[in-house]
N, C-alpha and C. Protein backbone atom coordinates (compact mmCIF):
# COMPACT_ATOMS: atom_id res chain seq x y z
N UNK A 1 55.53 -58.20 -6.61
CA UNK A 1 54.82 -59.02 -5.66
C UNK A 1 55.83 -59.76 -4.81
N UNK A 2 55.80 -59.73 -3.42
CA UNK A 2 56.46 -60.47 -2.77
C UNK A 2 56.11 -61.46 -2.13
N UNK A 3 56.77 -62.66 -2.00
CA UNK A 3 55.76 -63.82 -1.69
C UNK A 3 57.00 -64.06 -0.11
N UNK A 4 55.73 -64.47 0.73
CA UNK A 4 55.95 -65.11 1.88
C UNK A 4 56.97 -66.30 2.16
N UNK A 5 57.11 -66.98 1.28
CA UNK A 5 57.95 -67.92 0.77
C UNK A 5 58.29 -68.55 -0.43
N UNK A 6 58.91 -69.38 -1.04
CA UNK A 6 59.36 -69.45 -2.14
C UNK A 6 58.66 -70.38 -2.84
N UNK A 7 58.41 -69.73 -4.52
CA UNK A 7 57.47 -70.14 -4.90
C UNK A 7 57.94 -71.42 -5.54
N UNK A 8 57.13 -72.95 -5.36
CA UNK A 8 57.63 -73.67 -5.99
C UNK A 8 56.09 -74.73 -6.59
N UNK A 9 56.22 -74.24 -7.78
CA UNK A 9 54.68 -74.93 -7.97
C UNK A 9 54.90 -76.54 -8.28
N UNK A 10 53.80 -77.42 -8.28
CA UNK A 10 53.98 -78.45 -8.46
C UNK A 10 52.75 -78.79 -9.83
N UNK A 11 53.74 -79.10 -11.13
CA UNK A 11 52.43 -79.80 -12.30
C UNK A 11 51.28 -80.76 -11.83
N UNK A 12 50.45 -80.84 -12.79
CA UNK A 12 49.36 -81.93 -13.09
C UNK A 12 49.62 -82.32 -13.95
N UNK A 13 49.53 -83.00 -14.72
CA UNK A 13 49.92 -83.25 -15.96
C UNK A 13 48.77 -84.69 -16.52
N UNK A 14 48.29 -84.63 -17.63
CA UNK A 14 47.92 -85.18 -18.49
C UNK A 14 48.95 -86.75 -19.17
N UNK A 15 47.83 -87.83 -19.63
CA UNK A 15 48.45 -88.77 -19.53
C UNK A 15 49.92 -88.71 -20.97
N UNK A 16 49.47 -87.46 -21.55
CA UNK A 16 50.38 -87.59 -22.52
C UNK A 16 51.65 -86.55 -21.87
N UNK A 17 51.92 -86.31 -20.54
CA UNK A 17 52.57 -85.09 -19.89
C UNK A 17 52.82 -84.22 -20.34
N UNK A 18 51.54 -83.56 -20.68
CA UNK A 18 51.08 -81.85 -21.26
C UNK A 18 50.94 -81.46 -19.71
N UNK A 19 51.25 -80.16 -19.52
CA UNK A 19 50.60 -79.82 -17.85
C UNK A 19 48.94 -79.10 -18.06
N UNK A 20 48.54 -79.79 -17.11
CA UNK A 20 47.00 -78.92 -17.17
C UNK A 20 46.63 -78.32 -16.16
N UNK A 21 47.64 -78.50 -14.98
CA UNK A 21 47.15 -77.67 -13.43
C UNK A 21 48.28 -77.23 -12.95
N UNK A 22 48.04 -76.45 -11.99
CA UNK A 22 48.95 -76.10 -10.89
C UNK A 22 48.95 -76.28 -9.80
N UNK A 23 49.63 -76.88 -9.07
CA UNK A 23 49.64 -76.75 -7.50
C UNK A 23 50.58 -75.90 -6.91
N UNK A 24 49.57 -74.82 -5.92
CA UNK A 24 50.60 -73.85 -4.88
C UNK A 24 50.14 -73.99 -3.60
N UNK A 25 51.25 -73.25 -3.07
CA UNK A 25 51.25 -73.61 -1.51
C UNK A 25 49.75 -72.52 -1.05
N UNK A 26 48.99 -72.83 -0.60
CA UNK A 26 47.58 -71.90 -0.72
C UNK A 26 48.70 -70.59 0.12
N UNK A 27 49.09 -70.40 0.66
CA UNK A 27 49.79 -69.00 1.30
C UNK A 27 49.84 -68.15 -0.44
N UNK A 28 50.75 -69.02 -1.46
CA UNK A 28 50.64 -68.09 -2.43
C UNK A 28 49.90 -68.07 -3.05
N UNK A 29 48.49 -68.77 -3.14
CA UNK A 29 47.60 -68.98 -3.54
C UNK A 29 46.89 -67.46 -3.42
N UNK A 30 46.56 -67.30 -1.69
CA UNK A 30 45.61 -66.58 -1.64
C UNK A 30 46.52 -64.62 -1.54
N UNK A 31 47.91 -65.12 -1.21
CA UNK A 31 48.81 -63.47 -1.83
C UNK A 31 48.42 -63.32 -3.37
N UNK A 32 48.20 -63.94 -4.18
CA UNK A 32 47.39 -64.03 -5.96
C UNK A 32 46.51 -63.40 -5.72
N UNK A 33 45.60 -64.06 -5.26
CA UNK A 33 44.09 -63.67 -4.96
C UNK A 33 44.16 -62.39 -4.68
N UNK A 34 44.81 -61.52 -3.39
CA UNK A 34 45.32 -60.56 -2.93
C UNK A 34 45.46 -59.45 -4.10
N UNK A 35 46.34 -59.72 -4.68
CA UNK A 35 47.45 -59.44 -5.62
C UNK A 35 46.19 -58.84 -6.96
N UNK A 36 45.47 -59.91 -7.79
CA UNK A 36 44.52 -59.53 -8.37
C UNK A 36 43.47 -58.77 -7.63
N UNK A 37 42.98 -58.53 -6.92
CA UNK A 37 41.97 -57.82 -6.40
C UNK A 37 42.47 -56.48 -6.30
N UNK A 38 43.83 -56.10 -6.06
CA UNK A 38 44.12 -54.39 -5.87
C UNK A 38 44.40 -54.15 -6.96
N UNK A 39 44.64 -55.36 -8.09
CA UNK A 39 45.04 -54.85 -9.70
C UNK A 39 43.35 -54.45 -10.14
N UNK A 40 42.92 -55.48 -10.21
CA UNK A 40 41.28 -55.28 -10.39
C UNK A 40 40.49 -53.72 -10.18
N UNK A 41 40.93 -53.37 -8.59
CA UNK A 41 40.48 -52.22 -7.94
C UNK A 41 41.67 -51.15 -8.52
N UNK A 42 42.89 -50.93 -9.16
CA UNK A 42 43.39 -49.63 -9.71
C UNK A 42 42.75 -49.62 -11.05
N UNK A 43 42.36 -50.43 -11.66
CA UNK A 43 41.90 -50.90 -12.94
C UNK A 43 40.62 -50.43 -13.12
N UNK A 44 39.71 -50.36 -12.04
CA UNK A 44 38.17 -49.25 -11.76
C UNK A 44 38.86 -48.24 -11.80
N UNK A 45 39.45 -47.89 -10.61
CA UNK A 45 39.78 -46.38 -10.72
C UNK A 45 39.68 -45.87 -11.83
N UNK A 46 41.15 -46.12 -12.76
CA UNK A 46 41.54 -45.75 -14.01
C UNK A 46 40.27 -45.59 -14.79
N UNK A 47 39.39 -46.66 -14.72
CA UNK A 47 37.90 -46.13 -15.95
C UNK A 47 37.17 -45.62 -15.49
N UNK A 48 37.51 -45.03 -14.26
CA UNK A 48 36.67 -43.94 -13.49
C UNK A 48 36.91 -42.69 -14.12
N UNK A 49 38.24 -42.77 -13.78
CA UNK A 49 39.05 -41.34 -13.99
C UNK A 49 38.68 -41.10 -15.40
N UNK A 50 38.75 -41.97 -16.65
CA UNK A 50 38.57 -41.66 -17.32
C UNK A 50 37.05 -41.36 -18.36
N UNK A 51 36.39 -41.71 -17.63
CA UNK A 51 35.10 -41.49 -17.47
C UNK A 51 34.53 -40.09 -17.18
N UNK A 52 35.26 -39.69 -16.19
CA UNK A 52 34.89 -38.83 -15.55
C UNK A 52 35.03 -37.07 -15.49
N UNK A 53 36.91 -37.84 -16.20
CA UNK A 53 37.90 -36.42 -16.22
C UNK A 53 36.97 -35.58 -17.47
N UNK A 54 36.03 -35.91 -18.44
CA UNK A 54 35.76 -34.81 -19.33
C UNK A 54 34.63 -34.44 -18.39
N UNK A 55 33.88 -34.68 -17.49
CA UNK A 55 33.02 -34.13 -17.42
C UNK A 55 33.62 -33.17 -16.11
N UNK A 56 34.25 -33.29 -15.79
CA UNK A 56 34.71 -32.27 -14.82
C UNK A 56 35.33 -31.17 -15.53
N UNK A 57 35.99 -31.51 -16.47
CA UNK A 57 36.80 -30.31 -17.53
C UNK A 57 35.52 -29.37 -18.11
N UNK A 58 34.39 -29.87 -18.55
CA UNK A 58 32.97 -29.32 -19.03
C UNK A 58 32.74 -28.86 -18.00
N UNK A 59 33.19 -28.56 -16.38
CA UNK A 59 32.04 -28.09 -15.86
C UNK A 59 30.70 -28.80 -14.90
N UNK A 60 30.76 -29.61 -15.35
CA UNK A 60 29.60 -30.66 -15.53
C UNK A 60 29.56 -32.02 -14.37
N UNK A 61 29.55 -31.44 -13.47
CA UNK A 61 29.69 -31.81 -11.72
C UNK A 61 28.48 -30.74 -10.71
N UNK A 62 28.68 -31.29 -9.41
CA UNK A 62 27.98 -30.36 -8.43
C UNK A 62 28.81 -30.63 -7.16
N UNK A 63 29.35 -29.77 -6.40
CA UNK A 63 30.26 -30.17 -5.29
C UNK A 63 29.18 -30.25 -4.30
N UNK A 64 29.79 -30.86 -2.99
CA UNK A 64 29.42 -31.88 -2.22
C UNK A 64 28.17 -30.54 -2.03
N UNK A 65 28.95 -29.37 -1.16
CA UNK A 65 28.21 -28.18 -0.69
C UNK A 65 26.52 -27.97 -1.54
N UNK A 66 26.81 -28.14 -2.63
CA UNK A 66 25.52 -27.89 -3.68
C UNK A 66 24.46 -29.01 -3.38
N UNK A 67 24.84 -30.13 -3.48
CA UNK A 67 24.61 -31.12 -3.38
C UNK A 67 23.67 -31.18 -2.09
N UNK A 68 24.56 -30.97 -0.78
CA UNK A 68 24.08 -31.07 0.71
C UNK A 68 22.70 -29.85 0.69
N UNK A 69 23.24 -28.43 -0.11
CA UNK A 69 21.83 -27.95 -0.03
C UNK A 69 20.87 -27.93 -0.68
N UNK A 70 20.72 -28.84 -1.89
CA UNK A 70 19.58 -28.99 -2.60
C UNK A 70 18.86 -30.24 -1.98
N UNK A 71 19.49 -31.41 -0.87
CA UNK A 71 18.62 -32.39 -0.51
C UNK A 71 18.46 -32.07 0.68
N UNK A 72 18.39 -30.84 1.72
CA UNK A 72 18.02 -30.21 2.76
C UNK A 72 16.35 -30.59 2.45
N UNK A 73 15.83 -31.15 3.42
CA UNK A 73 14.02 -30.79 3.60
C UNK A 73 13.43 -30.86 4.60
């Protein structure tokens, strides 16, 4: 991940100075945000693929062509 600028977070901290928050500059805030969402979206894929890959190995599909002429009416 490459960030736009350098990351420098700033604590919250609790009265016994445990940290309980973070503060970022929202630029890296929302490159995160970014960042999780295409992890999120290879992460479908993958339980797609794997979902999917036996039933294509079975056979057990209809290509587009089949498809386009059985909902012809």
């Amino acid at each position: 991940m490459e960030f736009p600028i350098e990351v420098s977070p700033q604590y919250l901290t609790d009265t016994e100075g445990n940290r309980i928050a973070v503060v970022l500059d929202l630029q890296i805030y929302q490159s995160l945000l970014e960042e999780l969402d295409e992890l999120r979206c290879q992460q479908g894929y993958q339980q797609a693929l794997g979902e999917t890959d036996p039933e294509m190995e079975a056979g057990d599909y209809v290509t587009l062509e089949q498809y386009l002429s059985s909902n012809k009416g």
